[in-house]
N, C-alpha and C. Protein backbone atom coordinates (compact mmCIF):
# COMPACT_ATOMS: atom_id res chain seq x y z
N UNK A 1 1.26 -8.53 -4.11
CA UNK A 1 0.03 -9.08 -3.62
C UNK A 1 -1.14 -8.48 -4.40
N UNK A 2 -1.95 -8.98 -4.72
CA UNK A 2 -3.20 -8.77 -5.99
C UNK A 2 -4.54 -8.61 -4.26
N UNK A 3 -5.35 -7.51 -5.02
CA UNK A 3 -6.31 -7.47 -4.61
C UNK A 3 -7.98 -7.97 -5.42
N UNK A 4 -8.28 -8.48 -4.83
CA UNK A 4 -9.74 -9.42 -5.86
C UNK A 4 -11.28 -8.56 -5.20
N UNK A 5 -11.21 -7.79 -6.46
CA UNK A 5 -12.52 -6.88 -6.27
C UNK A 5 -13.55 -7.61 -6.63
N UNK A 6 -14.80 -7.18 -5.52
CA UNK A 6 -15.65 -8.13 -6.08
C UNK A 6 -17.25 -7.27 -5.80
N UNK A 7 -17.77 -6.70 -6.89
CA UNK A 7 -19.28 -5.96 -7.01
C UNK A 7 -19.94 -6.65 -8.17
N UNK A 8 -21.37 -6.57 -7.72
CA UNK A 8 -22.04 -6.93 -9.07
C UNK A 8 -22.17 -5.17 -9.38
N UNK A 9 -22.02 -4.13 -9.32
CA UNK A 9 -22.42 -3.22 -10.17
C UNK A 9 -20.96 -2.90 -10.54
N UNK A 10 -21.26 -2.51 -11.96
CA UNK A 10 -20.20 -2.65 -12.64
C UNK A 10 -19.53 -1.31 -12.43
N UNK A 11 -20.23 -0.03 -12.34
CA UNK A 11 -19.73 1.08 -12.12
C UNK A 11 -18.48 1.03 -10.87
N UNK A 12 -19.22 0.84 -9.59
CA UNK A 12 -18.53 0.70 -8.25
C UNK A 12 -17.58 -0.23 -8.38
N UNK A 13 -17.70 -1.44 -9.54
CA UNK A 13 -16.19 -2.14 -9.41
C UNK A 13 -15.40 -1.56 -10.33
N UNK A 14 -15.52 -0.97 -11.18
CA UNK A 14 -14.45 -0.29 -11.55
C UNK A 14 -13.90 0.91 -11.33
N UNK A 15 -14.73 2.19 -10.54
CA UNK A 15 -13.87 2.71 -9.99
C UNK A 15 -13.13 2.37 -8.88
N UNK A 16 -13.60 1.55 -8.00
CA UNK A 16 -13.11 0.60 -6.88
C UNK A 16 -11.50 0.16 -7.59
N UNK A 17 -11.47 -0.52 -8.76
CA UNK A 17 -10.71 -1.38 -9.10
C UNK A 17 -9.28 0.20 -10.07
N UNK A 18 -9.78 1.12 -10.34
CA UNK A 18 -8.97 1.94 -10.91
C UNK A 18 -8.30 2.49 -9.67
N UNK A 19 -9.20 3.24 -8.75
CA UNK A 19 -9.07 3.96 -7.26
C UNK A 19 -7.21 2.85 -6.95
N UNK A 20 -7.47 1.68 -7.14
CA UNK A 20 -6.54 1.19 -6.20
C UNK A 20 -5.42 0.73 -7.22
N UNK A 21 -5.85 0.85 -8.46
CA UNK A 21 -4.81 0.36 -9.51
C UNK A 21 -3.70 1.88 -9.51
N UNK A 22 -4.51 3.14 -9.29
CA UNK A 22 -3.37 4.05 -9.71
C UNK A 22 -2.99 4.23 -8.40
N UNK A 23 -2.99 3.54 -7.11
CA UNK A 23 -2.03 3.46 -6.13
C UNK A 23 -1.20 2.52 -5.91
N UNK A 24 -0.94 1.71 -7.03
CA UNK A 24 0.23 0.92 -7.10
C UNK A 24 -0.31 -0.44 -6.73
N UNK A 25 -1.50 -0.98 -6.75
CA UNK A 25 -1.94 -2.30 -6.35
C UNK A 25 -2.44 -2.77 -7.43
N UNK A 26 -1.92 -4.23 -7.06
CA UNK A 26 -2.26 -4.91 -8.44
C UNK A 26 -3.89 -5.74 -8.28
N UNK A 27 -4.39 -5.60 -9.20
CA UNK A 27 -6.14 -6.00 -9.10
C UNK A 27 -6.31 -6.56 -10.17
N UNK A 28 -7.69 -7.61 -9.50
CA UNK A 28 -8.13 -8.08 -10.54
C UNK A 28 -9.95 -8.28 -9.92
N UNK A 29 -10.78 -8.21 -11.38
CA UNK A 29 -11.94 -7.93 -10.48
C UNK A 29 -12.85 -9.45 -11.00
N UNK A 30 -13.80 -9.25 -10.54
CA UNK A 30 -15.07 -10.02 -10.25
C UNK A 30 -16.73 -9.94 -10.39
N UNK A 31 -17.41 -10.10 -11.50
CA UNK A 31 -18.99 -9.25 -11.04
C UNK A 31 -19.48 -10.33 -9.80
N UNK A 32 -19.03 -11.59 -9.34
CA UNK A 32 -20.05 -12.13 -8.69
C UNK A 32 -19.27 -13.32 -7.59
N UNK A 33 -20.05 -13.91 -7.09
CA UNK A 33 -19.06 -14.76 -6.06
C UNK A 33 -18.48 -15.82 -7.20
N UNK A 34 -19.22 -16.54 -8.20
CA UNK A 34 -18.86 -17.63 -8.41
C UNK A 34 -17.39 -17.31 -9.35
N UNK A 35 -17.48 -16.13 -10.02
CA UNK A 35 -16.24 -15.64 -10.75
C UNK A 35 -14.98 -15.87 -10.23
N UNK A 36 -15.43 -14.75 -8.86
CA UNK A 36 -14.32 -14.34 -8.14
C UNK A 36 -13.94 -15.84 -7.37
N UNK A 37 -14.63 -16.58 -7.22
CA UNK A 37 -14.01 -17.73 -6.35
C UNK A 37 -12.67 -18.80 -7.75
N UNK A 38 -13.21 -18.48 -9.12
CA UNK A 38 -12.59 -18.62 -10.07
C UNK A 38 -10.96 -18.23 -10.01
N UNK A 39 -11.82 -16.67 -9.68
CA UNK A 39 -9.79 -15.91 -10.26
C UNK A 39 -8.82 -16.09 -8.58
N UNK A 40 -9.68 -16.83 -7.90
CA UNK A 40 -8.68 -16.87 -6.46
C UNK A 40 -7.70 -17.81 -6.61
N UNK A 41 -6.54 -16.87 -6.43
CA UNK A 41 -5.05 -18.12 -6.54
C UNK A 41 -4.35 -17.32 -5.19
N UNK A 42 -3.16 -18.14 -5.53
CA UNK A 42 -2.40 -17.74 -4.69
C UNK A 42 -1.23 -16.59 -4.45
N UNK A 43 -1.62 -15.57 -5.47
CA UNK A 43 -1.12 -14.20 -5.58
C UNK A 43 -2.53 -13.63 -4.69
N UNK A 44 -3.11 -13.91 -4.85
CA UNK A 44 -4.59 -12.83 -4.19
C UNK A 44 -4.10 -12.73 -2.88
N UNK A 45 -4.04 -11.62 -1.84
CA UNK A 45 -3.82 -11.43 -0.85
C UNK A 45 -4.80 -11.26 0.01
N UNK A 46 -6.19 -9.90 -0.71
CA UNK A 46 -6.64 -9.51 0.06
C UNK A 46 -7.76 -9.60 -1.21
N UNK A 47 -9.13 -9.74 -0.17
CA UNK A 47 -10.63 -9.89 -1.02
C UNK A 47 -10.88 -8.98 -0.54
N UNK A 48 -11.96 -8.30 -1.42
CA UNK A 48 -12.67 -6.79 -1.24
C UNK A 48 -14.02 -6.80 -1.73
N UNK A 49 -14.91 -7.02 -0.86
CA UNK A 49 -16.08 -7.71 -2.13
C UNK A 49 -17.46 -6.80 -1.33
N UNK A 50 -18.09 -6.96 -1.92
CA UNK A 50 -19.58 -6.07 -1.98
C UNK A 50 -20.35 -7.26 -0.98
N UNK A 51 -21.31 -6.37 -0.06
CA UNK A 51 -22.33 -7.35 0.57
C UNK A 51 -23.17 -8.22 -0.14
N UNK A 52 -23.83 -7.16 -0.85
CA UNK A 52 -25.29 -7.47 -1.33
C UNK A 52 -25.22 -7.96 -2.34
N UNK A 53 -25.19 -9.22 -3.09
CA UNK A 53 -25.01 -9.71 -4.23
C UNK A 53 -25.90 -10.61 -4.57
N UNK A 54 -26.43 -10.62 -5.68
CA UNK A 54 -27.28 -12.29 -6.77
C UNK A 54 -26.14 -13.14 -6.59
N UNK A 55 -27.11 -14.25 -5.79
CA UNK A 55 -26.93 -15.83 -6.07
C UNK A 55 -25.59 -15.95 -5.33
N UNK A 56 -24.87 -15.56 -4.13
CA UNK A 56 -24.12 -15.31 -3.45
C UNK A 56 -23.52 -14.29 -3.13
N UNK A 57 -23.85 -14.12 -1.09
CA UNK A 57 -23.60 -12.77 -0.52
C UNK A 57 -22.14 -12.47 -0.20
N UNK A 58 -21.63 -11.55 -0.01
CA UNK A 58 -20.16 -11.23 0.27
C UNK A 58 -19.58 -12.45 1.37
N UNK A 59 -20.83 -12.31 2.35
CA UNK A 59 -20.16 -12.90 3.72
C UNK A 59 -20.16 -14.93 2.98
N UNK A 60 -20.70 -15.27 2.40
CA UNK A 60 -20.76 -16.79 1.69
C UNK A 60 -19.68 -16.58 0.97
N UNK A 61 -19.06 -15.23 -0.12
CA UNK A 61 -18.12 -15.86 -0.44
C UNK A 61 -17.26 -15.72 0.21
N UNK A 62 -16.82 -15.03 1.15
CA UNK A 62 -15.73 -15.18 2.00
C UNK A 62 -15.56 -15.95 2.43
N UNK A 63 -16.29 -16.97 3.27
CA UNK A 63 -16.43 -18.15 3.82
C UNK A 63 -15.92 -19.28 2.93
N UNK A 64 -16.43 -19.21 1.81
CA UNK A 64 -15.81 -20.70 0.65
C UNK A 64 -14.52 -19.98 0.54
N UNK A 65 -14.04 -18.42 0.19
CA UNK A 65 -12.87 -18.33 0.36
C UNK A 65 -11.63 -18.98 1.11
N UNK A 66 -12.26 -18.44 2.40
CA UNK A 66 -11.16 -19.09 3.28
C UNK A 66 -11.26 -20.27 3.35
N UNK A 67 -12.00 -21.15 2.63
CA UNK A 67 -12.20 -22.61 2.99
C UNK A 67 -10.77 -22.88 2.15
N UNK A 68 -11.07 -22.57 1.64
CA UNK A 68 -9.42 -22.45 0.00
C UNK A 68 -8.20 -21.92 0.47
N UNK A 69 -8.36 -20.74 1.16
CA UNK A 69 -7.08 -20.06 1.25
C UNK A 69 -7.49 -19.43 2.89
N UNK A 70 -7.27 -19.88 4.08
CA UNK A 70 -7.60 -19.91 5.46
C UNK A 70 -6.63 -18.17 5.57
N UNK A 71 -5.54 -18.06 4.92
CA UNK A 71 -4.54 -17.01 5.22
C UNK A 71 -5.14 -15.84 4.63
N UNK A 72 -6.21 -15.87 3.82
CA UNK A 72 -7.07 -15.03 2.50
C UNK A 72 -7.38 -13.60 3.85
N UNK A 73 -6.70 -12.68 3.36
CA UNK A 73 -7.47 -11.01 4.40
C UNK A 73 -8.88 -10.34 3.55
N UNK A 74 -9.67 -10.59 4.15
CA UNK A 74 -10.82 -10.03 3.73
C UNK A 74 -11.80 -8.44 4.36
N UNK A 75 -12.01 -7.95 3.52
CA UNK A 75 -13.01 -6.67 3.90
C UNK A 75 -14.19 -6.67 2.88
N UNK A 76 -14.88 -6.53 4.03
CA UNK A 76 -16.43 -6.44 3.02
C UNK A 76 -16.75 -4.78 2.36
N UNK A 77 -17.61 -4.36 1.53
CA UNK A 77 -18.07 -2.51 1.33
C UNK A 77 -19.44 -3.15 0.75
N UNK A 78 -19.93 -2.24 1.33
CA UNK A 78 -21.67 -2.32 1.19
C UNK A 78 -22.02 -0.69 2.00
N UNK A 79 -23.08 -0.37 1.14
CA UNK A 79 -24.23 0.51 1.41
C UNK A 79 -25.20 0.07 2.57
N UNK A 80 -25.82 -1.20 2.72
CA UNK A 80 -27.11 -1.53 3.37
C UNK A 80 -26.10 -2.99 3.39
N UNK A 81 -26.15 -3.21 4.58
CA UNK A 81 -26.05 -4.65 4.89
C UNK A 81 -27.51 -5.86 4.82
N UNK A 82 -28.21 -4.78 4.99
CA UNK A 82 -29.67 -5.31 4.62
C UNK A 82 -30.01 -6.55 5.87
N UNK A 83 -30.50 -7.48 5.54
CA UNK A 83 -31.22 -8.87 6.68
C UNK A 83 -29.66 -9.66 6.40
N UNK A 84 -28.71 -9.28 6.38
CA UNK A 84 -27.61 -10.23 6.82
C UNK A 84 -27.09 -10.05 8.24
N UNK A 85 -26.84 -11.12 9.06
CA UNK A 85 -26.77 -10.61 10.51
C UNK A 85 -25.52 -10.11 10.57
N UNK A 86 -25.11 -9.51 11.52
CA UNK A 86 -23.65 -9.33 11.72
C UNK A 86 -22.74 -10.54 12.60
N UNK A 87 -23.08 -11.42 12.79
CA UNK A 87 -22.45 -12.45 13.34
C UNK A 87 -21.98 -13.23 11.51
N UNK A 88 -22.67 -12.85 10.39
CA UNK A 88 -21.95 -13.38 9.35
C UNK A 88 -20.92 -13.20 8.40
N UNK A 89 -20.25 -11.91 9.90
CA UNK A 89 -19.16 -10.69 9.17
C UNK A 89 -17.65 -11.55 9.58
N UNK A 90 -18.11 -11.89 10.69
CA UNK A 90 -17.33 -12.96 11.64
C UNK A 90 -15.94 -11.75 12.22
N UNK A 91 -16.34 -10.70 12.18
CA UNK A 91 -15.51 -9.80 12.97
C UNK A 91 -14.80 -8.94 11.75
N UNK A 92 -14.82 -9.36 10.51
CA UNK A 92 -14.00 -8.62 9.49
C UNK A 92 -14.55 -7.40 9.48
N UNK A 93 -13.61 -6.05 8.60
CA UNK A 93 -14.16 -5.33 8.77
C UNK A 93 -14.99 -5.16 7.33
N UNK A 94 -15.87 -3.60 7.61
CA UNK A 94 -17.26 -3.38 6.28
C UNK A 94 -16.97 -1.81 5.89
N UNK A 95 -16.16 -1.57 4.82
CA UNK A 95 -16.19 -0.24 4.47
C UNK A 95 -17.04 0.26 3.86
N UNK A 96 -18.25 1.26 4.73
CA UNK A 96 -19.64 1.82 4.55
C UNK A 96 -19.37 2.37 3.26
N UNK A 97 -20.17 2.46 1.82
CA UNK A 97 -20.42 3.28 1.08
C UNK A 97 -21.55 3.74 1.14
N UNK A 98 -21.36 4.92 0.48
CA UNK A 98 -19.90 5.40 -0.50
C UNK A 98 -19.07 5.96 0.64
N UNK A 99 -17.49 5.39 0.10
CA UNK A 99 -16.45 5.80 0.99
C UNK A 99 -15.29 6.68 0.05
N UNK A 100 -14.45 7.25 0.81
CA UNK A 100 -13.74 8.39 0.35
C UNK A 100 -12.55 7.33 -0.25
N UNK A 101 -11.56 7.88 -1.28
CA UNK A 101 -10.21 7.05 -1.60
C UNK A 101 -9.55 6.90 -0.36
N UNK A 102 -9.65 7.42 1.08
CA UNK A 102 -8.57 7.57 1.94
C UNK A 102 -9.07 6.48 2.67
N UNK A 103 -10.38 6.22 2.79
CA UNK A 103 -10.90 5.09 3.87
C UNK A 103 -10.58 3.84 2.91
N UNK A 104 -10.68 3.62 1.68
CA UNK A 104 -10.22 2.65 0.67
C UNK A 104 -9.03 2.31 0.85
N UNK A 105 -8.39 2.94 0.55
CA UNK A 105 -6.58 2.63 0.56
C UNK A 105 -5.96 2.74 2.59
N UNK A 106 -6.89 3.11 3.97
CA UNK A 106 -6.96 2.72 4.34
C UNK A 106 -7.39 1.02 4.70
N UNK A 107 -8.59 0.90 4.38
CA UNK A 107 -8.81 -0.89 4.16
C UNK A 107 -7.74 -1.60 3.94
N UNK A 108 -7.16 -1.10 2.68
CA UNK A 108 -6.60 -2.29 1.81
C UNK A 108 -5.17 -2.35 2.52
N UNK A 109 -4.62 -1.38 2.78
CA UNK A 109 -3.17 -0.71 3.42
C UNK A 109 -3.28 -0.60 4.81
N UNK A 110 -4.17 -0.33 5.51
CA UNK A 110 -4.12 0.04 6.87
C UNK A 110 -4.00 -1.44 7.94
C-alpha cells in the first residue's frame, strides 16, 4: 500500500516522505492538490497531506479524493489550521506539527 504525501513546502515533504520510506512504506509525494490528485491510483492507500496549501486546501483535496476512491484513508498535518472550520476535517484525524517520527508512523500505522 503506497502512501501519497502531500506539502507545498518542499523541506517538510521530504523529510515526511524519507521519515516513512526508511520504515518500510512505499511513497510517493505531491507539492500540491492538483498533482497529488494526478498520482492517485489504486495502489495509494492512505493520503497524508498538509492543511494549508495554494490554490487547494488539504480538506478540498480530500474531498475530490474520496470522490475517486470513497475507500481512500486520509490524515491531514498542519501547524495552524488557520480560518478552516473543523467541520471540514469531517472527523479525520490532524497530526499537529511539528510532530515526532513516533506520532507519524503512529498516523500512518496506528
Amino acid at each position: 500500500m503506497k502512501i501519497l504525501v502531500v506539502d507545498d513546502d518542499g523541506r517538510i515533504r521530504q523529510m515526511t516522505a524519507d521519515a516513512l520510506r526508511d520504515h518500510g512504506h512505499d511513497v510517493v509525494e505531491a507539492d500540491c492538490g492538483a498533482a497529488a490528485l494526478a498520482l492517485l491510483d489504486d495502489q495509494v492507500g492512505i493520503l497524508l497531506t498538509d492543511v494549508q496549501m495554494p490554490g487547494m486546501t488539504g480538506p478540498e483535496l480530500a474531498d475530490a479524493a474520496q470522490v475517486r476512491r470513497p475507500d481512500l484513508s486520509i490524515r491531514f498535518m498542519s501547524a495552524d489550521t488557520g480560518a478552516i472550520p473543523p467541520e471540514a476535517f469531517r472527523g479525520r484525524p490532524v497530526l499537529a506539527k511539528p510532530f515526532t517520527l513516533s506520532a507519524l508512523l503512529e498516523a500512518v500505522e496506528g
